[in-house]
Protein backbone atom coordinates (compact mmCIF):
# COMPACT_ATOMS: atom_id res chain seq x y z
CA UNK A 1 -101.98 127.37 29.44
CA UNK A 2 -101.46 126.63 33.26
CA UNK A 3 -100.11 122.78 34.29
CA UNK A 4 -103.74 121.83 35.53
CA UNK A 5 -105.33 122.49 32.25
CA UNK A 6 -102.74 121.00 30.41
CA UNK A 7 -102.82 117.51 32.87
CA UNK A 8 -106.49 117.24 31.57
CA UNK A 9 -106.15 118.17 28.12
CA UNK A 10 -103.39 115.00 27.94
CA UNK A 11 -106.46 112.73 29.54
CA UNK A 12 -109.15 113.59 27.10
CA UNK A 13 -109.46 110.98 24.04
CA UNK A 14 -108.67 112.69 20.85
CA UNK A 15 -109.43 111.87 17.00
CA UNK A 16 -108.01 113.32 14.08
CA UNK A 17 -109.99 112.81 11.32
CA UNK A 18 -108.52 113.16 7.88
CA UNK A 19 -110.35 112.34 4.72
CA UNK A 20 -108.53 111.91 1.62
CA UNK A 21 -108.62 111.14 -2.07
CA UNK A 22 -106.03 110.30 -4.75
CA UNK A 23 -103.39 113.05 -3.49
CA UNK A 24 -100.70 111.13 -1.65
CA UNK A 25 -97.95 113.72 -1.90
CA UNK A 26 -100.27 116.25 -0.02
CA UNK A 27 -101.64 113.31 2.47
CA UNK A 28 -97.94 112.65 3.60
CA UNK A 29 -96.93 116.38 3.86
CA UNK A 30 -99.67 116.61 6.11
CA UNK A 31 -98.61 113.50 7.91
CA UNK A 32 -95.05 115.06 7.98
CA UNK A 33 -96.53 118.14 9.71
CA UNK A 34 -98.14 116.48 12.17
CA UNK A 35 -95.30 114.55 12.88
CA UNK A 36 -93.05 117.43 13.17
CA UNK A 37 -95.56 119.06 15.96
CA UNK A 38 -95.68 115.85 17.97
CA UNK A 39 -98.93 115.57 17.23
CA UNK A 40 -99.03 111.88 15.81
CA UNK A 41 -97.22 110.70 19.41
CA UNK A 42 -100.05 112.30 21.13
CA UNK A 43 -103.31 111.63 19.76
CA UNK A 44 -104.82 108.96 17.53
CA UNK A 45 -105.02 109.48 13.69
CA UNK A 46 -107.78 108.31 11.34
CA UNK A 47 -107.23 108.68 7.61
CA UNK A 48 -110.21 107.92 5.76
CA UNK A 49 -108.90 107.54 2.01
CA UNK A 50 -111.88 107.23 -0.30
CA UNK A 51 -110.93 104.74 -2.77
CA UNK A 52 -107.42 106.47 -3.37
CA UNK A 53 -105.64 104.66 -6.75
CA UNK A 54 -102.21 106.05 -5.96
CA UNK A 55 -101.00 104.34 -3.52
CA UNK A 56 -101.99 106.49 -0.14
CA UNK A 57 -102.74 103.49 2.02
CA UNK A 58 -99.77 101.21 1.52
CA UNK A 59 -97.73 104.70 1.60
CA UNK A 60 -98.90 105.56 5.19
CA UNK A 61 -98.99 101.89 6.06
CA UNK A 62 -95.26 101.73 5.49
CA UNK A 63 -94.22 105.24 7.10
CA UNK A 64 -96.68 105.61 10.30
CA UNK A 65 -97.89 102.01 11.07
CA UNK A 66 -100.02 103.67 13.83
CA UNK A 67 -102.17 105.24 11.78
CA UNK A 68 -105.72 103.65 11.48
CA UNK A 69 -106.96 103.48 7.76
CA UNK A 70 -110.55 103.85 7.16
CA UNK A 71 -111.56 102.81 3.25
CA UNK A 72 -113.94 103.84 1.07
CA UNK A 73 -114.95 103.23 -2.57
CA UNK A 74 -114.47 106.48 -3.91
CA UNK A 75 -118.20 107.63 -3.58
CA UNK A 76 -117.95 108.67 0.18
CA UNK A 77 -116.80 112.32 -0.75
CA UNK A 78 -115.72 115.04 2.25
CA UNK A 79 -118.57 114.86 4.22
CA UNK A 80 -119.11 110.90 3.96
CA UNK A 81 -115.27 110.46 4.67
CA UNK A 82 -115.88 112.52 7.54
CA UNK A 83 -119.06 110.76 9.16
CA UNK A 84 -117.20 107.39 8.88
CA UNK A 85 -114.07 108.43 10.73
CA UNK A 86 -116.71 110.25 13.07
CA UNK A 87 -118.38 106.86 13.61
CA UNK A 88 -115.48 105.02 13.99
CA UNK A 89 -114.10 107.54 16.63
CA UNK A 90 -117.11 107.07 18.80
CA UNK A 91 -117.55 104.02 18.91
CA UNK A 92 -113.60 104.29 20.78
CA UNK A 93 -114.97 106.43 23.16
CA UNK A 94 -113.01 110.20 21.83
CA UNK A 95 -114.18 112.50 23.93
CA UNK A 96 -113.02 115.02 20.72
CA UNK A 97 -112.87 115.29 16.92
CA UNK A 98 -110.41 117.05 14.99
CA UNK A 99 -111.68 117.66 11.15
CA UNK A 100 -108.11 117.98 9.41
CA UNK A 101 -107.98 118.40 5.57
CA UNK A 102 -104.34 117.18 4.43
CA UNK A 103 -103.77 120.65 2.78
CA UNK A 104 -104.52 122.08 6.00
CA UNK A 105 -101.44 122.64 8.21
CA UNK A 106 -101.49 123.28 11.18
CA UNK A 107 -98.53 125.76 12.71
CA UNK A 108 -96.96 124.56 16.85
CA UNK A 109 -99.61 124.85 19.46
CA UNK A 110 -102.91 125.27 17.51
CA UNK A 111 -104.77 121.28 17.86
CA UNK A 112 -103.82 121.79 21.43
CA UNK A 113 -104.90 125.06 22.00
CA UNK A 114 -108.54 124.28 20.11
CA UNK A 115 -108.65 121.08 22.15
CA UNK A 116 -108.01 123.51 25.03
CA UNK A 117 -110.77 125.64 24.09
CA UNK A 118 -113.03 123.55 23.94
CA UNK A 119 -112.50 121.94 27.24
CA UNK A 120 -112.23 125.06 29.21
CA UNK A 121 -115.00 126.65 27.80
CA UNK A 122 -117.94 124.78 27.78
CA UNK A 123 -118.68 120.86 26.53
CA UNK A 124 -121.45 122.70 23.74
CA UNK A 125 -118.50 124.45 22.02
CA UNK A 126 -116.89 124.11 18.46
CA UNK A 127 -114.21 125.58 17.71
CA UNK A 128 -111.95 126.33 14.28
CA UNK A 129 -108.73 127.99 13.43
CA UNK A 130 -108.20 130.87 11.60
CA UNK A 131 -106.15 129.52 8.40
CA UNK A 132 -103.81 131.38 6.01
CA UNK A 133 -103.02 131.17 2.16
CA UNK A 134 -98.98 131.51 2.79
CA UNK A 135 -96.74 130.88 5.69
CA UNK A 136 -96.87 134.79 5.96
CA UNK A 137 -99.78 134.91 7.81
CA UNK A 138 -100.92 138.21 6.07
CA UNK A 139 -103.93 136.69 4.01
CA UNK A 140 -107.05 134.35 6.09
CA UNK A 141 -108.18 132.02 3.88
CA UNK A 142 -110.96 129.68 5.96
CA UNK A 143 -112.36 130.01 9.39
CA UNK A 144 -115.93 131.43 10.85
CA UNK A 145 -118.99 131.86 8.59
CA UNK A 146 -121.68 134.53 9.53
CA UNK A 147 -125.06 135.11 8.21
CA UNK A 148 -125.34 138.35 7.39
CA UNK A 149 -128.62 140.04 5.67
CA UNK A 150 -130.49 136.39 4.74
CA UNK A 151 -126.40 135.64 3.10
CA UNK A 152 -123.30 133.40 4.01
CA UNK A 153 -120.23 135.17 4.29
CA UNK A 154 -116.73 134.37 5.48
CA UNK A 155 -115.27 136.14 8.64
CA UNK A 156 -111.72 136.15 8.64
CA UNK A 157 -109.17 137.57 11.16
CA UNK A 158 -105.20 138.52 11.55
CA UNK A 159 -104.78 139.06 14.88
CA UNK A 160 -105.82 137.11 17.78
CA UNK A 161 -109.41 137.75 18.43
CA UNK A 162 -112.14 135.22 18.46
CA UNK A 163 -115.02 135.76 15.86
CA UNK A 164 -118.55 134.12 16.77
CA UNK A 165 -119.94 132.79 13.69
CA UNK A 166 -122.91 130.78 12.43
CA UNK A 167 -120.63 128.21 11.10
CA UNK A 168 -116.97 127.26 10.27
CA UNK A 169 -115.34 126.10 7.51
CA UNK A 170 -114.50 122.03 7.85
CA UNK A 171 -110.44 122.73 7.31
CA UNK A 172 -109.65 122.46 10.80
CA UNK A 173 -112.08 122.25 13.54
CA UNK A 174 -112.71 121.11 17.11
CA UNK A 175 -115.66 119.35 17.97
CA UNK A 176 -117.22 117.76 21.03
CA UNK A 177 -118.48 114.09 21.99
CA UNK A 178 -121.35 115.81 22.59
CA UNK A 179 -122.41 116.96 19.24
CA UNK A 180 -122.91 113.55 17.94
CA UNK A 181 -125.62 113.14 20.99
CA UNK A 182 -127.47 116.41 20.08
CA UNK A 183 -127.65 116.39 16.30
CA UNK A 184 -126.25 113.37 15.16
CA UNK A 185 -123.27 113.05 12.27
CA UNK A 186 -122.84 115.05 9.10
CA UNK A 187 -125.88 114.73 6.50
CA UNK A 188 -123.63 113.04 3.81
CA UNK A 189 -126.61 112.01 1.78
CA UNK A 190 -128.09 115.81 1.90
CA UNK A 191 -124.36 117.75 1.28
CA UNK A 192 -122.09 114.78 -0.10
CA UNK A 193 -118.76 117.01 -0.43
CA UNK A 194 -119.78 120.56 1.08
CA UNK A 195 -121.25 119.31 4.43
CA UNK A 196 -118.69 121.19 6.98
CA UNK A 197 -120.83 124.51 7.37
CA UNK A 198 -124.74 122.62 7.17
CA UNK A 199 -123.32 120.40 10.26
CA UNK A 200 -121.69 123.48 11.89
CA UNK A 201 -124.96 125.89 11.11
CA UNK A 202 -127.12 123.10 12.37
CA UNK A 203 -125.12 122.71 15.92
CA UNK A 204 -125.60 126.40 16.34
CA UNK A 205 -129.06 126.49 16.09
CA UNK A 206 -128.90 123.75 18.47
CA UNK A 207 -127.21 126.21 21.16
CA UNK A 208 -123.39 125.48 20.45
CA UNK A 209 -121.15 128.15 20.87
CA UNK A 210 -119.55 128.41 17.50
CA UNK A 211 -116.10 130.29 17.14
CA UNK A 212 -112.82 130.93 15.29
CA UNK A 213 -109.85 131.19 17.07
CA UNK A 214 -107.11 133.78 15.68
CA UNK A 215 -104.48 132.77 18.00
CA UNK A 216 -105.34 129.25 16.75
CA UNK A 217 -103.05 129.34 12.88
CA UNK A 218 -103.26 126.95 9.98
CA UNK A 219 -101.77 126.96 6.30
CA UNK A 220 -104.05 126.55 3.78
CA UNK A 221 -104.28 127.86 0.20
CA UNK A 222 -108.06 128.45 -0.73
CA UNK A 223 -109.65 125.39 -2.98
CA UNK A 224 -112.12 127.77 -4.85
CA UNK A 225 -113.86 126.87 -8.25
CA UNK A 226 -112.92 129.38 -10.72
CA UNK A 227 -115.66 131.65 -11.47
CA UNK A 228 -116.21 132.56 -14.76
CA UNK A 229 -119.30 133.91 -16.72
CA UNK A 230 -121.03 130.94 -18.36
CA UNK A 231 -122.23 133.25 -21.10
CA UNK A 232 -118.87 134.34 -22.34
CA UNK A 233 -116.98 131.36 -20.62
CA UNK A 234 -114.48 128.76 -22.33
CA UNK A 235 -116.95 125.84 -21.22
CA UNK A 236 -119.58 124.67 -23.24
CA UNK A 237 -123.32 124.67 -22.21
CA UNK A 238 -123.64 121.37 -22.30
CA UNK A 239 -120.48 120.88 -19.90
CA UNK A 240 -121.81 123.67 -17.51
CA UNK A 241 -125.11 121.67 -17.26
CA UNK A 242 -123.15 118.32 -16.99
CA UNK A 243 -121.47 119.64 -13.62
CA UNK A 244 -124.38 120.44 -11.74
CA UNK A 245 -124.92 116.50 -12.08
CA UNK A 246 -121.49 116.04 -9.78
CA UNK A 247 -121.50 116.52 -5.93
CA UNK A 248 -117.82 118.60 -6.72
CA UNK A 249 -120.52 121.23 -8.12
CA UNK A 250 -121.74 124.18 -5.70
CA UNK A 251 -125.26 123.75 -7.51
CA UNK A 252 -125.39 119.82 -7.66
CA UNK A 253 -129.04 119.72 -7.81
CA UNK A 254 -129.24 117.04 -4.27
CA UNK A 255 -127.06 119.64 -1.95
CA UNK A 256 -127.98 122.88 -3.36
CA UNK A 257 -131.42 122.18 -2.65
CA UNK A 258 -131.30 121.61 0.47
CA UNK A 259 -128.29 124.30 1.25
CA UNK A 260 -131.26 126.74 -0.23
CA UNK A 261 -133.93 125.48 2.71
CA UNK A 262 -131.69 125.22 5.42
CA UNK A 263 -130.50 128.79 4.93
CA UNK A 264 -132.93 130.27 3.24
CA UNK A 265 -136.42 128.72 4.27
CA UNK A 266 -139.24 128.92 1.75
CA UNK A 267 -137.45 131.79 0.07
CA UNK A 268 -134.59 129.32 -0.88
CA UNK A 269 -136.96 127.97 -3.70
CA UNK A 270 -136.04 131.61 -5.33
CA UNK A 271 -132.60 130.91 -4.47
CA UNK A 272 -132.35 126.95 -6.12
CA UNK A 273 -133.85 128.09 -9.27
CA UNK A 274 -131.59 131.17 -10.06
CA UNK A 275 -128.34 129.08 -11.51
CA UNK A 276 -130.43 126.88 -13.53
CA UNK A 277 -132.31 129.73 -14.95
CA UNK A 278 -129.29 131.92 -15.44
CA UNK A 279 -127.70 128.56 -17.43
CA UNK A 280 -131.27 128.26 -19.16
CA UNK A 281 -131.17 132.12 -20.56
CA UNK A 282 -127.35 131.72 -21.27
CA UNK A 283 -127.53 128.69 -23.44
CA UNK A 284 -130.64 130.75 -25.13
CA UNK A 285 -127.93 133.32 -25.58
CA UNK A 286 -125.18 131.46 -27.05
CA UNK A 287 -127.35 129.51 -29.41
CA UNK A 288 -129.11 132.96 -30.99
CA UNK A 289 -125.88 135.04 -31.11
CA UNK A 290 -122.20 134.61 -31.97
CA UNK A 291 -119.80 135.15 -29.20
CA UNK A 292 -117.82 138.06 -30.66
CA UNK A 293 -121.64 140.45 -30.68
CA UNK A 294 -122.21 138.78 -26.84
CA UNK A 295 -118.77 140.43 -26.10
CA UNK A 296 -119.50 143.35 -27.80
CA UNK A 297 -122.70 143.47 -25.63
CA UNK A 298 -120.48 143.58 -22.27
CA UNK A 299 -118.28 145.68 -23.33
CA UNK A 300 -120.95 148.54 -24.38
CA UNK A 301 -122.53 147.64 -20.66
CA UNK A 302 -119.48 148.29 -18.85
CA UNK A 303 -118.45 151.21 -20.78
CA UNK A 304 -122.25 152.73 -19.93
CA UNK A 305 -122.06 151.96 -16.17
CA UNK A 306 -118.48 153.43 -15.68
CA UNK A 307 -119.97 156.62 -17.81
CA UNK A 308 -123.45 156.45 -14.91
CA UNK A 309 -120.83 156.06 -12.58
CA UNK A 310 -118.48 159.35 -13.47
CA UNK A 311 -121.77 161.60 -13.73
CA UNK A 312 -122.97 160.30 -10.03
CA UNK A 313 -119.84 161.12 -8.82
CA UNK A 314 -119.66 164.55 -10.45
CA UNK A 315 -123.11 165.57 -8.68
């Protein structure tokens, strides 16, 4: 980075934003981090802890002072934690946001060098880093998003390329005063926990340049549900349905509706219903048969494909 670019990076008006919940041992290593980089001397910090009962606030109150302290009640979730520190932000004039999560860490040189890139670039940019599982570097864990045949699909990197996408993961990204102007904040009503790639989609169609930056590194171990078959599965039926009534849930009824027409268009009615039919025939399932002969069932299904799959091979 020359000395001119770096004189007005220093000038620009920055804003971390970091929403948390009810994890104060993670919010303070992340504070820790940032402190280590000498990022906490250089630009201002919002932590937006929704309705923590551990202790967070009075915690950060006591170590970093400086740190402003947004509140919620518990019900803002990511994406409402987000808007708010987004609101508060502009309202100070940042010329930039910084989305942190505090398991997201960033390693020496990557805020700076997304602030960077989105200065140099162009004012309609966004930009994320590519982040990691383990300080190894050898497995990406979040960064761009691409739409590829009609489907959303991370784009990872391990080098130092940049990777266009459609939309980035909310982990750690770079956005522009500008963005607020153009499409306004993050839909928290529409996507109350998953909002981060809706927003970042949305800007794109808009004309931002969306990208992930592989020079750019951050730590951060994937936060995946667990997938498992809901016909054979350890959760009941009744629990399976009982999730899709929690924003935490990739099929909450609210966001996955409207996750199916903003990617999807009319053909995202199709999309919506699958899950809910798939739970529908699966609790038909488990209430005709015992588990044990569902099993069976799989097993004999596997056992045929591999056997299809040998013979194609052969010819």
């Amino acid at each position: 980075m020359g000395k001119e670019g770096f004189q007005k990076m220093v000038l620009v008006k920055v804003y971390i934003i970091i929403p948390v919940h009810n994890r104060k041992a993670i919010t303070l290593q992340c504070l820790d981090n940032l402190q280590s980089l000498g990022i906490l001397d250089k630009h201002k910090i919002i932590v937006v802890d929704d309705g923590s009962q551990d202790g967070t606030a009075t915690a950060i109150n006591n170590l970093y002072p400086s740190i402003i302290i947004l509140t919620g009640d518990g019900n803002l979730w990511w994406t409402g934690a987000i808007k708010l520190g987004m609101e508060y932000a502009y309202r100070q004039g940042a010329d930039y946001f910084i989305w942190l999560n505090d398991d997201t860490f960033p390693l020496s040189g990557t805020i700076e060098g997304l602030i960077n890139a989105c200065q140099v670039q162009s004012y309609r940019m966004i930009v994320s880093a590519q982040c990691y599982t383990t300080a190894d570097l050898t497995v990406p864990s979040y960064g761009a998003v691409q739409k590829v045949a009609g489907n959303l699909v991370p784009s990872h990197t391990t080098t130092d390329e940049i990777i266009v996408g459609d939309a980035v993961s909310g982990n750690l990204v770079c956005l522009p005063r500008s963005v607020i102007k153009d499409i306004g904040y993050p839909a928290a009503n529409q996507y109350p926990q998953y909002g981060d790639v809706p927003y970042t989609y949305k800007a794109k169609k808009w004309g931002y340049n969306i990208q992930a930056y592989g020079a750019y590194k951050a730590i951060c171990m994937p936060n995946t549900q667990p997938q498992q078959s809901w016909l054979l599965g350890e959760d009941s039926i009744f629990s399976i349905w009982q999730s899709f009534f929690s924003p935490k849930s990739y099929f909450y009824f609210k966001s996955h509706w409207y996750w199916c027409m903003t990617f999807y268009g009319w053909l995202g009615i199709f999309v919506f219903i699958r899950p809910y039919w798939q739970w529908c025939r699966n609790a038909i399932l488990r209430w005709l048969f015992p588990k044990s002969f569902l099993i069976y069932l799989r097993n004999r299904r596997d056992e045929f494909r591999g056997v299809k799959n040998i013979t194609g091979n052969i010819q």
